[in-house]
C-alpha atoms as a PDB file:
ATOM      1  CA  UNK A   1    -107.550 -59.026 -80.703  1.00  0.00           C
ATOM      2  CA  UNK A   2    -107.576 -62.140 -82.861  1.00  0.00           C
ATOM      3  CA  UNK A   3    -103.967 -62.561 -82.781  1.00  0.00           C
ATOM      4  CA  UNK A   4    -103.797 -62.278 -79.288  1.00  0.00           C
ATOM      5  CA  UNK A   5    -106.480 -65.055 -78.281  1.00  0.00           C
ATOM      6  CA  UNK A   6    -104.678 -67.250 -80.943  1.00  0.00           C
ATOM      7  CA  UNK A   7    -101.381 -66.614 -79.337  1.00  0.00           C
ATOM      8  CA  UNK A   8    -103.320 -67.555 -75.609  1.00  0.00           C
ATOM      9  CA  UNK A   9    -104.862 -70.206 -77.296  1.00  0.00           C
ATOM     10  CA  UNK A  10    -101.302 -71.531 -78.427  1.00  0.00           C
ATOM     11  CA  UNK A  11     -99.658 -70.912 -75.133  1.00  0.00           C
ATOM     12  CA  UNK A  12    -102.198 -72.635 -73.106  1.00  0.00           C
ATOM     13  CA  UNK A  13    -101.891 -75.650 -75.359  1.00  0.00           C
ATOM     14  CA  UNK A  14     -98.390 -75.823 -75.974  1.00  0.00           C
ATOM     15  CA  UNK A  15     -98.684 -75.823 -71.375  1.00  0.00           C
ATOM     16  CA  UNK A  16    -101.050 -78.050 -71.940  1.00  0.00           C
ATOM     17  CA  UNK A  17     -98.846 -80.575 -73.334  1.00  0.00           C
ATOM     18  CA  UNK A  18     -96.385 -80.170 -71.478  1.00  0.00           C
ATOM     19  CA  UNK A  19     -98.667 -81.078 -68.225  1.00  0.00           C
ATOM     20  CA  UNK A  20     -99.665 -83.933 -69.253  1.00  0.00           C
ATOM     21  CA  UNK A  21     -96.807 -85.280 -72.375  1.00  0.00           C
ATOM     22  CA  UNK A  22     -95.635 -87.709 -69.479  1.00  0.00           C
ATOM     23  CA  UNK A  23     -97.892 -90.563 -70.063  1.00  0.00           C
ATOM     24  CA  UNK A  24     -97.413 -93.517 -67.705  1.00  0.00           C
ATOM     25  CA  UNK A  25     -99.372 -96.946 -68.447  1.00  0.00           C
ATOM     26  CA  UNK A  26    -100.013 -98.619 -65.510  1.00  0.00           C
ATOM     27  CA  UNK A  27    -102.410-101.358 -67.333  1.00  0.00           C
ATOM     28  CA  UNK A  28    -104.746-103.019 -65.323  1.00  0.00           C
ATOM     29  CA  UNK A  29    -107.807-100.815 -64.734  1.00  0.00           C
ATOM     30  CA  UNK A  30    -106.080 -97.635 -64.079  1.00  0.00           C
ATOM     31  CA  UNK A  31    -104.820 -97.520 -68.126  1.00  0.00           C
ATOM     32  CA  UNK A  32    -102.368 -94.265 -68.779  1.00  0.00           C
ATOM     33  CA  UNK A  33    -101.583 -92.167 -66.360  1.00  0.00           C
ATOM     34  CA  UNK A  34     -99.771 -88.557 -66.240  1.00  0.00           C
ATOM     35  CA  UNK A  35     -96.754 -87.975 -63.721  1.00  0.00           C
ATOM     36  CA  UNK A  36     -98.960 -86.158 -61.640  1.00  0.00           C
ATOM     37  CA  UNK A  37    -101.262 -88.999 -60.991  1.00  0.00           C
ATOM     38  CA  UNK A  38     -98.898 -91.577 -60.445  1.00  0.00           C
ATOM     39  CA  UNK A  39     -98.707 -91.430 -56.795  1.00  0.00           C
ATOM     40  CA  UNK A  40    -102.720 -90.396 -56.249  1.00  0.00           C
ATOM     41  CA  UNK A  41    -103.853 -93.956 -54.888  1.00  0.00           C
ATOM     42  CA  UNK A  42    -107.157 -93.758 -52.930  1.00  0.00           C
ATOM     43  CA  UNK A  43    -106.334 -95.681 -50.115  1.00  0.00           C
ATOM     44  CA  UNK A  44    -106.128 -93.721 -46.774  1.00  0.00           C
ATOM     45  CA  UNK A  45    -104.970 -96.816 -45.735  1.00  0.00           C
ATOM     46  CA  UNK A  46    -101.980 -96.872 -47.320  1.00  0.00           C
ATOM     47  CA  UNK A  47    -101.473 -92.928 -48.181  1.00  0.00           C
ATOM     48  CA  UNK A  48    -101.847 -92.312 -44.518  1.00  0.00           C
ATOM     49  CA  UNK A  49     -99.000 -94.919 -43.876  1.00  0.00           C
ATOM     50  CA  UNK A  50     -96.849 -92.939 -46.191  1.00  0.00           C
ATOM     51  CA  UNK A  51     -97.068 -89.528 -44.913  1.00  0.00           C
ATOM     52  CA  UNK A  52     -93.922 -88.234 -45.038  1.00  0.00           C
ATOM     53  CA  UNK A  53     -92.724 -90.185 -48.580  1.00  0.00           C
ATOM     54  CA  UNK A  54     -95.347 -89.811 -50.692  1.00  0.00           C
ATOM     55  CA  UNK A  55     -96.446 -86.042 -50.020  1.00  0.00           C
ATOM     56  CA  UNK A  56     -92.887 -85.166 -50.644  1.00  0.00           C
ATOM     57  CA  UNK A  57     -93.028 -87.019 -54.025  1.00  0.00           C
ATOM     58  CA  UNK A  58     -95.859 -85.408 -54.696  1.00  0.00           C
ATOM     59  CA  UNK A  59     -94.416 -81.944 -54.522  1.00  0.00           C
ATOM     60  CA  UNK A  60     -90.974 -82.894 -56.273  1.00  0.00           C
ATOM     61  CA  UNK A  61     -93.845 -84.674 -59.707  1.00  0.00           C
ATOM     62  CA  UNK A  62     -95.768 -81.046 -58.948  1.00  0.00           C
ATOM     63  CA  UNK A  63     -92.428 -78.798 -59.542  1.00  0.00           C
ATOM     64  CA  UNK A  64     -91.395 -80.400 -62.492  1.00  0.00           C
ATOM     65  CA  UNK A  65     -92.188 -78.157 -65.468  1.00  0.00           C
ATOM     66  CA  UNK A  66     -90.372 -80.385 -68.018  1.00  0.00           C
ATOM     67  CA  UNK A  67     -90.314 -84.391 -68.841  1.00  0.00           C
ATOM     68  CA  UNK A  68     -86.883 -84.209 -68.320  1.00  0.00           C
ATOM     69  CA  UNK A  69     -87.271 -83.324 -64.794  1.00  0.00           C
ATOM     70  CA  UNK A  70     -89.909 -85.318 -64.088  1.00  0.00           C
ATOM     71  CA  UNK A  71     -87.019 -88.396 -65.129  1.00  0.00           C
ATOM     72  CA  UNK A  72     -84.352 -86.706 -63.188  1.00  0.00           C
ATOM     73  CA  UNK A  73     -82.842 -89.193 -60.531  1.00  0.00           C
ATOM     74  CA  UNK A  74     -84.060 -86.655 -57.777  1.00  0.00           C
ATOM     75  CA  UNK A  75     -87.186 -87.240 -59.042  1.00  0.00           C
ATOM     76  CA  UNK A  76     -86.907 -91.166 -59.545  1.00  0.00           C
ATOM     77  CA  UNK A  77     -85.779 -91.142 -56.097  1.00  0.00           C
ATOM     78  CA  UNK A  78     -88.514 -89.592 -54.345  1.00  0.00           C
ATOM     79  CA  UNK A  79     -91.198 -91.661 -56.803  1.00  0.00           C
ATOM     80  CA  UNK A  80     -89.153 -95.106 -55.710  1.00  0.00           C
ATOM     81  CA  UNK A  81     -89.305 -93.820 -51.272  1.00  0.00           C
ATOM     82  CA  UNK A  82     -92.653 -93.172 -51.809  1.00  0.00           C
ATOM     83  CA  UNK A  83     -93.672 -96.760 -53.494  1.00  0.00           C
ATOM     84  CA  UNK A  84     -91.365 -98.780 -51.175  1.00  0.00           C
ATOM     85  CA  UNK A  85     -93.134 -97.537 -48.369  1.00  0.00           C
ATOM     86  CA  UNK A  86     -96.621 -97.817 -50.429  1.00  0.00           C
ATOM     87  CA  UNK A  87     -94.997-102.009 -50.672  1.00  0.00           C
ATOM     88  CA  UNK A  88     -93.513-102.063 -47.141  1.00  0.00           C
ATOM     89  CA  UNK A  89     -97.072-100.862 -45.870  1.00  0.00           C
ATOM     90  CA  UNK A  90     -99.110-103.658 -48.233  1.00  0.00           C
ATOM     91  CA  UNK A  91     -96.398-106.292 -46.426  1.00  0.00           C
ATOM     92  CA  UNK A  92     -96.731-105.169 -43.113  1.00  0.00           C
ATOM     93  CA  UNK A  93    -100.662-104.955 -42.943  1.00  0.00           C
ATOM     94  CA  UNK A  94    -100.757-108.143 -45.282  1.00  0.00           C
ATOM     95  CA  UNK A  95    -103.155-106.767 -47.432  1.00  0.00           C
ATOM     96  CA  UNK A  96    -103.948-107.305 -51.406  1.00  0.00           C
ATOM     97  CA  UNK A  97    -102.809-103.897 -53.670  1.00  0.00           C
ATOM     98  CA  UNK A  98    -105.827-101.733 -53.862  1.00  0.00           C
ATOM     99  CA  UNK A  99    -104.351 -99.892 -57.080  1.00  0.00           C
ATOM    100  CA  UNK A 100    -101.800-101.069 -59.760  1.00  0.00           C
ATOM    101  CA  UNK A 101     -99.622 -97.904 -58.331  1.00  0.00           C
ATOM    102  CA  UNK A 102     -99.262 -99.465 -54.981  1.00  0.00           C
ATOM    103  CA  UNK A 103     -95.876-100.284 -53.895  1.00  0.00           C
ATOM    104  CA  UNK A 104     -95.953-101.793 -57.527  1.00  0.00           C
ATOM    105  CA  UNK A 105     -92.280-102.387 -59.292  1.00  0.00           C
ATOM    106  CA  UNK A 106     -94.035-102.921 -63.134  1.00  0.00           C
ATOM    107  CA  UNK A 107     -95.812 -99.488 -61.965  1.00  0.00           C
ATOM    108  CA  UNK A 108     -91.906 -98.212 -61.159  1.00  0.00           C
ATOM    109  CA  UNK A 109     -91.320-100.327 -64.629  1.00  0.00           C
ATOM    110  CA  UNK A 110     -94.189 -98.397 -66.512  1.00  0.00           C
ATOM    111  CA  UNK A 111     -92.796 -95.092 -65.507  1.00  0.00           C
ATOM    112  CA  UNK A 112     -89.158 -95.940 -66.445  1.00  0.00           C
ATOM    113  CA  UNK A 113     -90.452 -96.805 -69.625  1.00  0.00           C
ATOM    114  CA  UNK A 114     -92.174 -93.565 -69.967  1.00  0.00           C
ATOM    115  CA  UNK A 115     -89.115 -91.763 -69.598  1.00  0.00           C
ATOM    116  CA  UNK A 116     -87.227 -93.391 -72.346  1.00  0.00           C
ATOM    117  CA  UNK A 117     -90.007 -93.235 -74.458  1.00  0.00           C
ATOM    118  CA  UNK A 118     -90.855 -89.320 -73.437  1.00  0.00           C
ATOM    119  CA  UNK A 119     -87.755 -87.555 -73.301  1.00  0.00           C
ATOM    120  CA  UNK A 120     -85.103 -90.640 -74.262  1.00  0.00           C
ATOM    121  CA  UNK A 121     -83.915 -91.020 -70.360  1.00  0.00           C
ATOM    122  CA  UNK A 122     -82.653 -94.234 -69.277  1.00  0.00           C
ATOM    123  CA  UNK A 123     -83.509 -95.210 -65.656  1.00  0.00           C
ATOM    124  CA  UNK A 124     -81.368 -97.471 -64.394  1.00  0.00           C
ATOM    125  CA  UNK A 125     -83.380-100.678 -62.855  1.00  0.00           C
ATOM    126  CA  UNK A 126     -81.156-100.052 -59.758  1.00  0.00           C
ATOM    127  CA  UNK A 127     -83.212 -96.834 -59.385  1.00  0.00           C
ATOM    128  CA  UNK A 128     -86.396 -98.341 -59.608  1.00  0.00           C
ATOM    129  CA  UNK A 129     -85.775-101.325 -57.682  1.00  0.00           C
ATOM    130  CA  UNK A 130     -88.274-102.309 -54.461  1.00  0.00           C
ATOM    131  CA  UNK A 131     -86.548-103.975 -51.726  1.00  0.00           C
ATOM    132  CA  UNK A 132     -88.444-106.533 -48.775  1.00  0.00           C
ATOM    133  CA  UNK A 133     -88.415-104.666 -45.659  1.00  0.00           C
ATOM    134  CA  UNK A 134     -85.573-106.335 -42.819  1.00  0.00           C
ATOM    135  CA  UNK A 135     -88.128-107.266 -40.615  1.00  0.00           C
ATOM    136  CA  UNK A 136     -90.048-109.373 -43.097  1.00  0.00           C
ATOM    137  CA  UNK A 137     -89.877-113.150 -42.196  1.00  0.00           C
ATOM    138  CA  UNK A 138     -90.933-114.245 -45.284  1.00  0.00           C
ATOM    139  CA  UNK A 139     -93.300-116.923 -46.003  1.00  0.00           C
ATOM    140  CA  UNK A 140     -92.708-120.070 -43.731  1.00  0.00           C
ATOM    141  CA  UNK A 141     -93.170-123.944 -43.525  1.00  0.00           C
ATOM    142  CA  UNK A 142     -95.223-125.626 -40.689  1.00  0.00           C
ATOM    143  CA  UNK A 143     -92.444-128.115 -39.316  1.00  0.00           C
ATOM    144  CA  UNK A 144     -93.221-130.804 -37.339  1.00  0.00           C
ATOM    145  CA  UNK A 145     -91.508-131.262 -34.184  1.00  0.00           C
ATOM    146  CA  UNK A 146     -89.498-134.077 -33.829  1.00  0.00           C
ATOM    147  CA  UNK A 147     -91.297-136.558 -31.217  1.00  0.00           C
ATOM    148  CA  UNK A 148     -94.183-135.662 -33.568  1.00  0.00           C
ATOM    149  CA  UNK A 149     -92.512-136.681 -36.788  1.00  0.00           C
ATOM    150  CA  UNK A 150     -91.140-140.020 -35.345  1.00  0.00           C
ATOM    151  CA  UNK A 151     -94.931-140.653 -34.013  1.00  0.00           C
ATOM    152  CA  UNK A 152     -96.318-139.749 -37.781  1.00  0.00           C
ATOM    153  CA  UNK A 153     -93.612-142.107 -39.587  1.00  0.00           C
ATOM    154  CA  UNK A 154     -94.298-145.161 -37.162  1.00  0.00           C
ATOM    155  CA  UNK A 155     -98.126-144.476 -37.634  1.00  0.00           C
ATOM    156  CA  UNK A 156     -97.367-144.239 -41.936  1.00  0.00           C
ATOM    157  CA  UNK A 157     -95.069-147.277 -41.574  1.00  0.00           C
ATOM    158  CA  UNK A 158     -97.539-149.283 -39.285  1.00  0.00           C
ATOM    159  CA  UNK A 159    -100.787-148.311 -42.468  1.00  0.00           C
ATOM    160  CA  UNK A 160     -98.869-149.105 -45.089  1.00  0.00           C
ATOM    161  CA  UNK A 161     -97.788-152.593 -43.939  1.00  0.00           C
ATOM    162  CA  UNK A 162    -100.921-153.263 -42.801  1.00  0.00           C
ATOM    163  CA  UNK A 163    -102.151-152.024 -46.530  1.00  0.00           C
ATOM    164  CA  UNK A 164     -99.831-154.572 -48.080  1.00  0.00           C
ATOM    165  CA  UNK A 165    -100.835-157.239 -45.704  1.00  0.00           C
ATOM    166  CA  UNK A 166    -104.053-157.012 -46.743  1.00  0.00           C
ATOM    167  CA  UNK A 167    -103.581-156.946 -50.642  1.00  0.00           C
ATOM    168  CA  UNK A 168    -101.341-160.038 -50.482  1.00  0.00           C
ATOM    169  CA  UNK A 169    -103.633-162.342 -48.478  1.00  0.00           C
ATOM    170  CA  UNK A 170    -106.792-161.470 -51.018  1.00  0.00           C
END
């Protein structure tokens, strides 16, 4: 009987491990992370968003049973579709990143660094890389039109020689 709860004991550790030898470290307030928390972010916000990307990245993390797999470019795949449309989401709603796993590339970073360190897989960056969405205009300058711009530089040109004036009759 002894030898059997030691060998359950064993087994269930050695599983154990195994669960949870994937450590990710996200920094910030979230600190290490497994694979299989990686993509919970508590934002129905964003998670709703995401339905169909992040739920299937989910399931590919959840039928992993080795680190290997969990850095297999399947895998890295559906992890990077998931967090592009976590970023594409934050973009669109222009809203700050609730959670440093939120359409985050150092997140995407953090977990290709995992891998190498884990199991000695290299992700390439090209893998891991976050794109702008097409439709995103990107930040933009407030122009001046030009009747407005020739009425602005007449009004500057008309203050500062009347500045000068002023000095050089004192």
């Amino acid at each position: 009987m002894h030898s059997f709860l030691s060998f359950t004991f064993l087994l269930v550790t050695l599983l154990a491990s195994r669960a949870f030898a994937l450590e990710i470290n996200v920094g910030g307030t979230i600190g290490n992370v497994t694979a299989q928390q990686f993509l919970d972010i508590n934002d129905e916000t964003l998670t709703g968003a995401c339905t169909p990307q992040c739920p299937t990245a989910n399931t590919t993390v959840a039928a992993c049973t080795t680190d290997a797999c969990l850095c297999d470019p399947a895998t890295v795949a559906a992890i990077t579709t998931c967090e592009q449309c976590l970023f594409n989401t934050l973009i669109a709603k222009n809203i700050p990143m609730p959670d440093p796993r939120a359409g985050s590339a150092t997140a995407l970073t953090a977990y290709a660094a995992a891998c190498l360190a884990s199991v000695n897989i290299t992700v390439p960056t090209s893998e891991i890389t976050l794109t702008l969405p097409a439709d995103w205009d990107g930040p933009f300058g407030q122009h001046l039109s030009l009747p407005a711009t020739v009425i602005t530089v007449i009004v500057a040109t008309a203050l500062a020689s009347g500045c000068i004036y002023v000095v050089n009759t004192m």
